[in-house]
C-alpha atoms as a PDB file:
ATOM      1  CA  UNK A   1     124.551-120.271  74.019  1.00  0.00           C
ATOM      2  CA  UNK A   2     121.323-119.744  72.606  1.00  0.00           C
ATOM      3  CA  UNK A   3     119.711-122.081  75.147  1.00  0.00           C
ATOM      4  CA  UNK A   4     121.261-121.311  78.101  1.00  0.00           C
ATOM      5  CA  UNK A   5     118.272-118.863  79.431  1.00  0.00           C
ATOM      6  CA  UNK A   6     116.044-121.476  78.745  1.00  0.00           C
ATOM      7  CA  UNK A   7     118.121-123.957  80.568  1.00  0.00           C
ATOM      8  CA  UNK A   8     118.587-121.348  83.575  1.00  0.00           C
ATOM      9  CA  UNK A   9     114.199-121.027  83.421  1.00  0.00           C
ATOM     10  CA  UNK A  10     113.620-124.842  82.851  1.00  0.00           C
ATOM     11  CA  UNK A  11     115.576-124.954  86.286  1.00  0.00           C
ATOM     12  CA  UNK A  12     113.878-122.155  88.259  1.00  0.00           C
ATOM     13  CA  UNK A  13     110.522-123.148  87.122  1.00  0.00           C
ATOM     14  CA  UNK A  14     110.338-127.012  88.188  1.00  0.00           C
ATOM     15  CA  UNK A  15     112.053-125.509  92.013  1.00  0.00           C
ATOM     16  CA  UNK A  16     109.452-122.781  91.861  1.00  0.00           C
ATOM     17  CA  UNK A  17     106.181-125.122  92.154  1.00  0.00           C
ATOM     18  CA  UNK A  18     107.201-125.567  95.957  1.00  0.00           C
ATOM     19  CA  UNK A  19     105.197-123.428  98.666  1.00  0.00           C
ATOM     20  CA  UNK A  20     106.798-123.008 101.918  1.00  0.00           C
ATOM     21  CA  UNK A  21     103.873-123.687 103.989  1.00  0.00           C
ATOM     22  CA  UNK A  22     102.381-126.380 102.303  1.00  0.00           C
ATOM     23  CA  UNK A  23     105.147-128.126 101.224  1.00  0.00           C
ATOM     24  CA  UNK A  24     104.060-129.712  98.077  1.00  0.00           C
ATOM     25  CA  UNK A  25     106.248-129.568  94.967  1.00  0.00           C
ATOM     26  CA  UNK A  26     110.087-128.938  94.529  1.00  0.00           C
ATOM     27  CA  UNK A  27     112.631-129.156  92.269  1.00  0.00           C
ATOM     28  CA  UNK A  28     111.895-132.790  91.342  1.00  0.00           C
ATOM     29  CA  UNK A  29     111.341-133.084  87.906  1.00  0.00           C
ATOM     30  CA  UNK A  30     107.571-132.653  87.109  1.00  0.00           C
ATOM     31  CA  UNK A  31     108.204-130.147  84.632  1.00  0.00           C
ATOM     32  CA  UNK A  32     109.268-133.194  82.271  1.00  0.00           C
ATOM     33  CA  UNK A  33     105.515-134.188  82.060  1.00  0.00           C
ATOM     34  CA  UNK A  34     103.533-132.603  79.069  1.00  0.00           C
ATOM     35  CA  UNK A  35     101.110-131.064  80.978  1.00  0.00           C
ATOM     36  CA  UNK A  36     103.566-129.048  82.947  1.00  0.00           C
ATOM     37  CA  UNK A  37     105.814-127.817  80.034  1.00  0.00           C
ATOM     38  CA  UNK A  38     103.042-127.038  78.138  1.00  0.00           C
ATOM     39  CA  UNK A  39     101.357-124.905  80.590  1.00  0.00           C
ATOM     40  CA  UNK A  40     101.938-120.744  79.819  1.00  0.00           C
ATOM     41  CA  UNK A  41     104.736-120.300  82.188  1.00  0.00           C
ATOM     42  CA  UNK A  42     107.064-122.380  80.754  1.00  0.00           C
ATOM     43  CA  UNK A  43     106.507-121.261  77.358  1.00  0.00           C
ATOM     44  CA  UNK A  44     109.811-121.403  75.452  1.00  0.00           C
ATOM     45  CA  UNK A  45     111.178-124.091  77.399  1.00  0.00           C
ATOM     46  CA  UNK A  46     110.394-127.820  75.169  1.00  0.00           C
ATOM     47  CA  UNK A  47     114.044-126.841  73.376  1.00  0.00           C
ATOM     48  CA  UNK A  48     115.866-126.851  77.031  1.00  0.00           C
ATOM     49  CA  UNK A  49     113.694-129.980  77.928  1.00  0.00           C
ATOM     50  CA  UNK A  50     114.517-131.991  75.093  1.00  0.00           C
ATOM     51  CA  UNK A  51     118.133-131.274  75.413  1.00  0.00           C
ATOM     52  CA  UNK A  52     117.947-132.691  79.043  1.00  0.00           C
ATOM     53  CA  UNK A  53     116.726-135.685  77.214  1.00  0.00           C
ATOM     54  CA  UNK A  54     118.968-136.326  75.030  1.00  0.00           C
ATOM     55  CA  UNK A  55     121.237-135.751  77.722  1.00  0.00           C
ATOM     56  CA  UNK A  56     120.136-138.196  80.278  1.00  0.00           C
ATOM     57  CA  UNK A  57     119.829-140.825  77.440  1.00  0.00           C
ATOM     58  CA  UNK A  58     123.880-140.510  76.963  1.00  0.00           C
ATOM     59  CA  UNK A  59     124.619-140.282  80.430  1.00  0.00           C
ATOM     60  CA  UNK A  60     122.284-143.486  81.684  1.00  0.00           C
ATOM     61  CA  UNK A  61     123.690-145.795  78.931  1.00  0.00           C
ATOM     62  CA  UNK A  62     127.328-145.082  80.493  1.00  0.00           C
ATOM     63  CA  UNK A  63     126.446-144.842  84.063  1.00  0.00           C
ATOM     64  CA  UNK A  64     127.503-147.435  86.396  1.00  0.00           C
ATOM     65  CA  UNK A  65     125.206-146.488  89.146  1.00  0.00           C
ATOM     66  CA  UNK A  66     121.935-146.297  87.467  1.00  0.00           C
ATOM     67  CA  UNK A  67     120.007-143.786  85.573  1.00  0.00           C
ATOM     68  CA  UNK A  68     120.077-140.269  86.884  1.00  0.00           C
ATOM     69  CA  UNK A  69     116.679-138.337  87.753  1.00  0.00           C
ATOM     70  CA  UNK A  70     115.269-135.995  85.979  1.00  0.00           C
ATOM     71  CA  UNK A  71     115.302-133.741  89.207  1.00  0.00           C
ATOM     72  CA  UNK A  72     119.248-133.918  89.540  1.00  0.00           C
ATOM     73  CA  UNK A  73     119.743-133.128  85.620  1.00  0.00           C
ATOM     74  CA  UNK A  74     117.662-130.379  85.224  1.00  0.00           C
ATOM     75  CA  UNK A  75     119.715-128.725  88.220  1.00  0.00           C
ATOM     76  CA  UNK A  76     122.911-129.776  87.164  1.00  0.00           C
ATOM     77  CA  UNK A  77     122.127-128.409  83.514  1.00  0.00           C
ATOM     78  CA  UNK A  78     120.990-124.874  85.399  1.00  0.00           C
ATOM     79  CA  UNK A  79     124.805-124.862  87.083  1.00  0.00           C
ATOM     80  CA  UNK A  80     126.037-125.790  83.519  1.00  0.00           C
ATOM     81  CA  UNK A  81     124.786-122.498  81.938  1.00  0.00           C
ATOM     82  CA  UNK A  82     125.274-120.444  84.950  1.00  0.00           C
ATOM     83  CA  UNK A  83     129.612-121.226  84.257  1.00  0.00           C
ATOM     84  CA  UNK A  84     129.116-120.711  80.892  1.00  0.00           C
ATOM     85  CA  UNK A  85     128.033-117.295  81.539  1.00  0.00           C
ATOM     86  CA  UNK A  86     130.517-116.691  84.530  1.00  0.00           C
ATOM     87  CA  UNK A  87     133.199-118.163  81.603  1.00  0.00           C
ATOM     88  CA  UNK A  88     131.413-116.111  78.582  1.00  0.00           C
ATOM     89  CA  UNK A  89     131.939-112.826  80.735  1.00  0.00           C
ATOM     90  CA  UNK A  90     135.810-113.509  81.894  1.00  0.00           C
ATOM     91  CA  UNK A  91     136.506-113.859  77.688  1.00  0.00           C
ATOM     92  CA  UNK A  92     134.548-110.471  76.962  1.00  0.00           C
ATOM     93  CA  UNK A  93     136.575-108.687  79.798  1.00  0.00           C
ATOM     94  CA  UNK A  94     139.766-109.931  77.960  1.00  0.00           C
ATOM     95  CA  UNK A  95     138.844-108.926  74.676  1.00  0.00           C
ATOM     96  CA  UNK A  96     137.466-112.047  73.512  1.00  0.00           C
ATOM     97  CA  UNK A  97     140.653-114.197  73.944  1.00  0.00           C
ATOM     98  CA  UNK A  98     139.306-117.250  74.830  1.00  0.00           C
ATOM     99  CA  UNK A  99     142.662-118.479  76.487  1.00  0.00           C
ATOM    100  CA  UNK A 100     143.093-115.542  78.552  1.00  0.00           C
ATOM    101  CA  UNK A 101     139.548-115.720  79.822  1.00  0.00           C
ATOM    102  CA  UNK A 102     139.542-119.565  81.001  1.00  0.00           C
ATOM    103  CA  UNK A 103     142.417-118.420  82.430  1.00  0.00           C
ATOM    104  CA  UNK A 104     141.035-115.423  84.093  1.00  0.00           C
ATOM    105  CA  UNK A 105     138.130-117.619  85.554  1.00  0.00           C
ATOM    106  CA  UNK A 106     140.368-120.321  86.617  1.00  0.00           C
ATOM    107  CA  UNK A 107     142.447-117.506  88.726  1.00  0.00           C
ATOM    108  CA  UNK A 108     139.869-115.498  90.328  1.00  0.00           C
ATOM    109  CA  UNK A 109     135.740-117.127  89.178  1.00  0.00           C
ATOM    110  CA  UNK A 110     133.762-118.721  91.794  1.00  0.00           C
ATOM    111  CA  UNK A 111     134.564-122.095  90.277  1.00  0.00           C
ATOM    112  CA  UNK A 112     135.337-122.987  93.990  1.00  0.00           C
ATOM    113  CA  UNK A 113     132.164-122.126  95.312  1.00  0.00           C
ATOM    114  CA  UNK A 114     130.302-124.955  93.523  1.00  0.00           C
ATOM    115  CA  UNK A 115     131.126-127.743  96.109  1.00  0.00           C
ATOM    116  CA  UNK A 116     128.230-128.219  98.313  1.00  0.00           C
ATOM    117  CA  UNK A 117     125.890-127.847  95.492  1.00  0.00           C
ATOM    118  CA  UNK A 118     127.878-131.022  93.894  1.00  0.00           C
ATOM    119  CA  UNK A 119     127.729-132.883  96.662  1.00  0.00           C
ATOM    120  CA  UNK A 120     123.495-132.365  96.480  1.00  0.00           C
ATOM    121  CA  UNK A 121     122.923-134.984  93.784  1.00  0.00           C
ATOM    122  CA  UNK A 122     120.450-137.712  94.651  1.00  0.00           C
ATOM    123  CA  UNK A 123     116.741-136.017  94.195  1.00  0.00           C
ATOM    124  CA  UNK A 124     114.053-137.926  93.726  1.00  0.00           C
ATOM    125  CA  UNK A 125     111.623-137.761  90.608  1.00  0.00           C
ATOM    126  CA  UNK A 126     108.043-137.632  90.836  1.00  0.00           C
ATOM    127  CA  UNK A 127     105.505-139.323  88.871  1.00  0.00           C
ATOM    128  CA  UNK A 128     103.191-136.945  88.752  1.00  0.00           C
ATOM    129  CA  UNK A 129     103.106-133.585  87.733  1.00  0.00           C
ATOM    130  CA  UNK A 130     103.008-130.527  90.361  1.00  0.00           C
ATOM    131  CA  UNK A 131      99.899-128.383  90.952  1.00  0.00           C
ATOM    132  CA  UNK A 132      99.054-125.525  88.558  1.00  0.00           C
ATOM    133  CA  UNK A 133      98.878-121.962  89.218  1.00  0.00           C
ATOM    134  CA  UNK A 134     102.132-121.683  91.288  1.00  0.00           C
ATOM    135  CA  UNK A 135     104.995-120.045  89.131  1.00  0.00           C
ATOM    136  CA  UNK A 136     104.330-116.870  87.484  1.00  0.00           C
ATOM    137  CA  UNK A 137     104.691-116.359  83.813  1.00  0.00           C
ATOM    138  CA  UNK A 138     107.959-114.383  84.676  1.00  0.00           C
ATOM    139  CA  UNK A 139     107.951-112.201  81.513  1.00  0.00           C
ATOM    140  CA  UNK A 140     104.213-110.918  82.388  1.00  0.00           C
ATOM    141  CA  UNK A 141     104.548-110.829  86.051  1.00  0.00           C
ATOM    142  CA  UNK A 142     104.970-107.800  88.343  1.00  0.00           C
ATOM    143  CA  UNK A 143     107.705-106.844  90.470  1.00  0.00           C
ATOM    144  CA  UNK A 144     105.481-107.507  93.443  1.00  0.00           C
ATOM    145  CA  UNK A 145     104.112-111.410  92.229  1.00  0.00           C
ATOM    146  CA  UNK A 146     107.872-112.069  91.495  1.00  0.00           C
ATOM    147  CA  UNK A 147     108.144-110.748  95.276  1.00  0.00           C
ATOM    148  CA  UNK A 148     106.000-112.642  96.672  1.00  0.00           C
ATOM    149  CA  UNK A 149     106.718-115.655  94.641  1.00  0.00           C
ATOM    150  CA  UNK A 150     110.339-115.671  96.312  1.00  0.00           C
ATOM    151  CA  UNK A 151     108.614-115.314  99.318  1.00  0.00           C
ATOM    152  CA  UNK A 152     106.600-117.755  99.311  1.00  0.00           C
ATOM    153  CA  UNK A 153     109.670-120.420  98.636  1.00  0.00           C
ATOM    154  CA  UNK A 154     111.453-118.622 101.950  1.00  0.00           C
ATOM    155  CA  UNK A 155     113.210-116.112  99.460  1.00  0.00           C
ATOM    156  CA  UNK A 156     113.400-111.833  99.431  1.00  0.00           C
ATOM    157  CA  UNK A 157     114.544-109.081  97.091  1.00  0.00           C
ATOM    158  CA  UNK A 158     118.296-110.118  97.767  1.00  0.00           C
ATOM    159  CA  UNK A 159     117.533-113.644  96.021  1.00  0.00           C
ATOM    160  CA  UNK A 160     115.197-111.983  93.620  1.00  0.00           C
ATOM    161  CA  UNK A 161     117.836-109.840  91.968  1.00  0.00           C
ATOM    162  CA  UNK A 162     120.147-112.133  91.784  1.00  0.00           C
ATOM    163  CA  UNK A 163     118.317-114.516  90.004  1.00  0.00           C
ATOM    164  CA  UNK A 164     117.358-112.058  87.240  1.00  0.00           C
ATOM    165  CA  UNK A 165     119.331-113.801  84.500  1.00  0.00           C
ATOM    166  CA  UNK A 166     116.541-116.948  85.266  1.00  0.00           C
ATOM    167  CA  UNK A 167     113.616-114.824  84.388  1.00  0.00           C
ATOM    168  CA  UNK A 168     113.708-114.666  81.092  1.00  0.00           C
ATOM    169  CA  UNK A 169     115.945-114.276  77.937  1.00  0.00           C
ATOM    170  CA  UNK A 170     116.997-110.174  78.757  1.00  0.00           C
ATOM    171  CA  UNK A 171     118.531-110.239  81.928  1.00  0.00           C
ATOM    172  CA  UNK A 172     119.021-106.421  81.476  1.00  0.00           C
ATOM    173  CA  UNK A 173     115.167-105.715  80.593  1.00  0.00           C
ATOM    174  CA  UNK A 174     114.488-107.957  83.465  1.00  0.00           C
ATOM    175  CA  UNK A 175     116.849-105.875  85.671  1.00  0.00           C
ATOM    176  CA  UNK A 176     115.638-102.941  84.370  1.00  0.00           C
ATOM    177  CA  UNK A 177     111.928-103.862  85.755  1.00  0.00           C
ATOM    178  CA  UNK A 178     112.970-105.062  89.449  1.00  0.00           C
ATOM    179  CA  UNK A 179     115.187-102.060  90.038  1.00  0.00           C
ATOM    180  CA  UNK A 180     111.161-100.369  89.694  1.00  0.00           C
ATOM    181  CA  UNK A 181     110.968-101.350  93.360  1.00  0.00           C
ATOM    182  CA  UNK A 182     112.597 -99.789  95.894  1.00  0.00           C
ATOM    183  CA  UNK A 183     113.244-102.744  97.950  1.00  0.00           C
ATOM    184  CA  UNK A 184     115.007-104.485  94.940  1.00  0.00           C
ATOM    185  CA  UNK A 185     116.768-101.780  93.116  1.00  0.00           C
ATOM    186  CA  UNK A 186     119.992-101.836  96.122  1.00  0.00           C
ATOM    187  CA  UNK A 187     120.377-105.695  94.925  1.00  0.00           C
ATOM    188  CA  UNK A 188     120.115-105.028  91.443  1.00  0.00           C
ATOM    189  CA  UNK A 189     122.649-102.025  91.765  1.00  0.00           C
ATOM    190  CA  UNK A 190     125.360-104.207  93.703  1.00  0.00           C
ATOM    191  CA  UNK A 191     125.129-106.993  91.492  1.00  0.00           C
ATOM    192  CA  UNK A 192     125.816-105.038  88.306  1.00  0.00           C
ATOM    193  CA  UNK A 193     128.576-103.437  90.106  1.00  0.00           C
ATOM    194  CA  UNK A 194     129.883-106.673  90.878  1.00  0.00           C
ATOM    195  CA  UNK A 195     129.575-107.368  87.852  1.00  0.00           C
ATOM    196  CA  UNK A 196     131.841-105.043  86.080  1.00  0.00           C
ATOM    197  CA  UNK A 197     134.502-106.207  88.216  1.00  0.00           C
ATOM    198  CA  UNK A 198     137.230-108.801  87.098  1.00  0.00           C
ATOM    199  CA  UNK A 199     136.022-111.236  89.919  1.00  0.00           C
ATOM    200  CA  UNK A 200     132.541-110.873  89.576  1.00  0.00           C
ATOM    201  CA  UNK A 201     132.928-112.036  93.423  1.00  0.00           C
ATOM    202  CA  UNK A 202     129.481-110.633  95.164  1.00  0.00           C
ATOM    203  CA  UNK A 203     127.168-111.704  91.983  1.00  0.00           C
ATOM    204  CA  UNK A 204     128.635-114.881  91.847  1.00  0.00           C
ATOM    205  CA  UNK A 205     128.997-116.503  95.027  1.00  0.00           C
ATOM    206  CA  UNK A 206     125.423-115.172  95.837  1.00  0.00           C
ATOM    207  CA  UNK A 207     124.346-116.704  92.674  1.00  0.00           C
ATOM    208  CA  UNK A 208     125.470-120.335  93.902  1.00  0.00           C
ATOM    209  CA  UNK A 209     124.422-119.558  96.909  1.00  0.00           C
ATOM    210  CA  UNK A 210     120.845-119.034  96.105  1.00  0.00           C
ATOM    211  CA  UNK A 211     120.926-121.351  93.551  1.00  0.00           C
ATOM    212  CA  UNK A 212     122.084-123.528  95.846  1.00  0.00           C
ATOM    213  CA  UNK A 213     119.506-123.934  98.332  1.00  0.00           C
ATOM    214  CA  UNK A 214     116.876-123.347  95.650  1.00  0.00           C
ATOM    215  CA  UNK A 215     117.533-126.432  94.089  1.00  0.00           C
ATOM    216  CA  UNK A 216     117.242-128.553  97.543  1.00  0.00           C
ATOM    217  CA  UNK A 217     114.042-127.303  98.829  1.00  0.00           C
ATOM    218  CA  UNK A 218     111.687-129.680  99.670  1.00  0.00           C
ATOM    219  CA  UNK A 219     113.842-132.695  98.730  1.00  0.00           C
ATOM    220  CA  UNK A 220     115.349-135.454 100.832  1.00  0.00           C
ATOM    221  CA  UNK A 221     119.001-135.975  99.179  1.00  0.00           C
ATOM    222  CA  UNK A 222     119.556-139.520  98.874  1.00  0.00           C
ATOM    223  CA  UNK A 223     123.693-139.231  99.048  1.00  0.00           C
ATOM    224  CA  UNK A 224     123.937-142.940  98.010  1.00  0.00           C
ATOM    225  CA  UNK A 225     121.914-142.801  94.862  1.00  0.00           C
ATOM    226  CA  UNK A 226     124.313-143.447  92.272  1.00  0.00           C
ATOM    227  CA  UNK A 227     126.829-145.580  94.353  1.00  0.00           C
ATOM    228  CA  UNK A 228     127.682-149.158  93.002  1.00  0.00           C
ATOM    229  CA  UNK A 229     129.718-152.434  94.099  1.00  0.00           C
ATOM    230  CA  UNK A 230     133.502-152.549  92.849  1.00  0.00           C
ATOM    231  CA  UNK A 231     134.191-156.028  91.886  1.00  0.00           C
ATOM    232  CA  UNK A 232     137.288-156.698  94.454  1.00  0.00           C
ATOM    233  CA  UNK A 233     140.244-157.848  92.914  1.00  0.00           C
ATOM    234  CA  UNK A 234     141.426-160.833  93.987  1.00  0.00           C
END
């Protein structure tokens, strides 16, 4: 649990190099190169990095259809903390009974939602690392360079609140700073409403959602990446 904001920022962060009217960058795995990680703004983040590692070293020795990019792991491990903390907060609102709240999500989570950003897997990895001075170090920035960082990726205040739990390790403190504007505080307000619910239903969807088409800008998907010959069977 302990890594899952870093995971959530290790995602945001290689997406958040792309620029909408220049094109350049995207969420395709520069952020693994030292002199991206190391740079200010991802601060905090080696511990999420090497953990994709050691990751894509299980899954390439048991893969059939070659080794997965870096760009397609570091999203997929994003969605992986997102429904542990959709999962985390159905236990809490049943007490802590872990049966009751996999239940819980199973019955009425977003689990369903999920499907076209499964069906996105076939990024390609750069070899080169993305240019500096595009992503904000999130935990110094102001409302308005978040702002206009969203903006600049084709995003608003909608997106930008709903993202807060990728902006550093408080999502609360983080909250507590957008709701400053008066553009994002409506957002920020409906999604901790939602929240407090038992379906979570308007912070989650809108969470995959954004998510979602985040995590596909600037790429060309290549839906055949990982397919292999079956041996027929004579």
């Amino acid at each position: 649990p302990d890594v899952i904001p870093s995971l959530l920022t290790l995602g945001l962060n290689d997406v958040m190099t792309y620029d909408k009217a220049s094109k350049p960058g995207s969420p395709n795995g520069s952020i693994r190169f030292s002199s991206e990680i190391s740079r200010p703004e991802n601060k905090g983040l080696v511990g999420a990095l090497n953990l994709v590692e050691e990751a894509k070293k299980e899954i390439d020795s048991n893969s059939k259809g070659g080794p997965i990019s870096y760009s397609d792991l570091i999203q997929y491990a994003a969605q992986s903390a997102i429904k542990q903390t959709f999962l985390a907060s159905a236990i809490r609102k049943c007490g802590g009974n872990v049966e009751k709240g996999n239940l819980l999500y199973t019955a009425y989570g977003s689990n369903g939602q999920w499907g076209l950003f499964e069906r996105n897997f076939g990024r390609a990895d750069t070899q080169e690392p993305d240019p500096e001075g595009r992503v904000p170090q999130w935990d110094k920035a102001s409302v308005q360079e978040m702002k206009d960082k969203f903006s600049a990726v084709g995003f608003g205040p909608r997106q930008l609140a709903v993202m807060s739990g990728f902006l550093g390790p408080d999502q609360i403190a983080t909250e507590t700073l957008l709701a400053t504007d008066p553009e994002v505080l409506p957002w920020v307000q409906k999604y901790q409403r939602s929240r407090e619910t038992v379906s979570e239903t308007d912070y989650e969807v809108d969470l995959i959602t954004t998510l979602t088409k985040l995590s596909g800008l600037g790429q060309y998907i290549n839906y055949e990446a990982y397919t292999y010959s079956v041996k027929k069977v004579d």
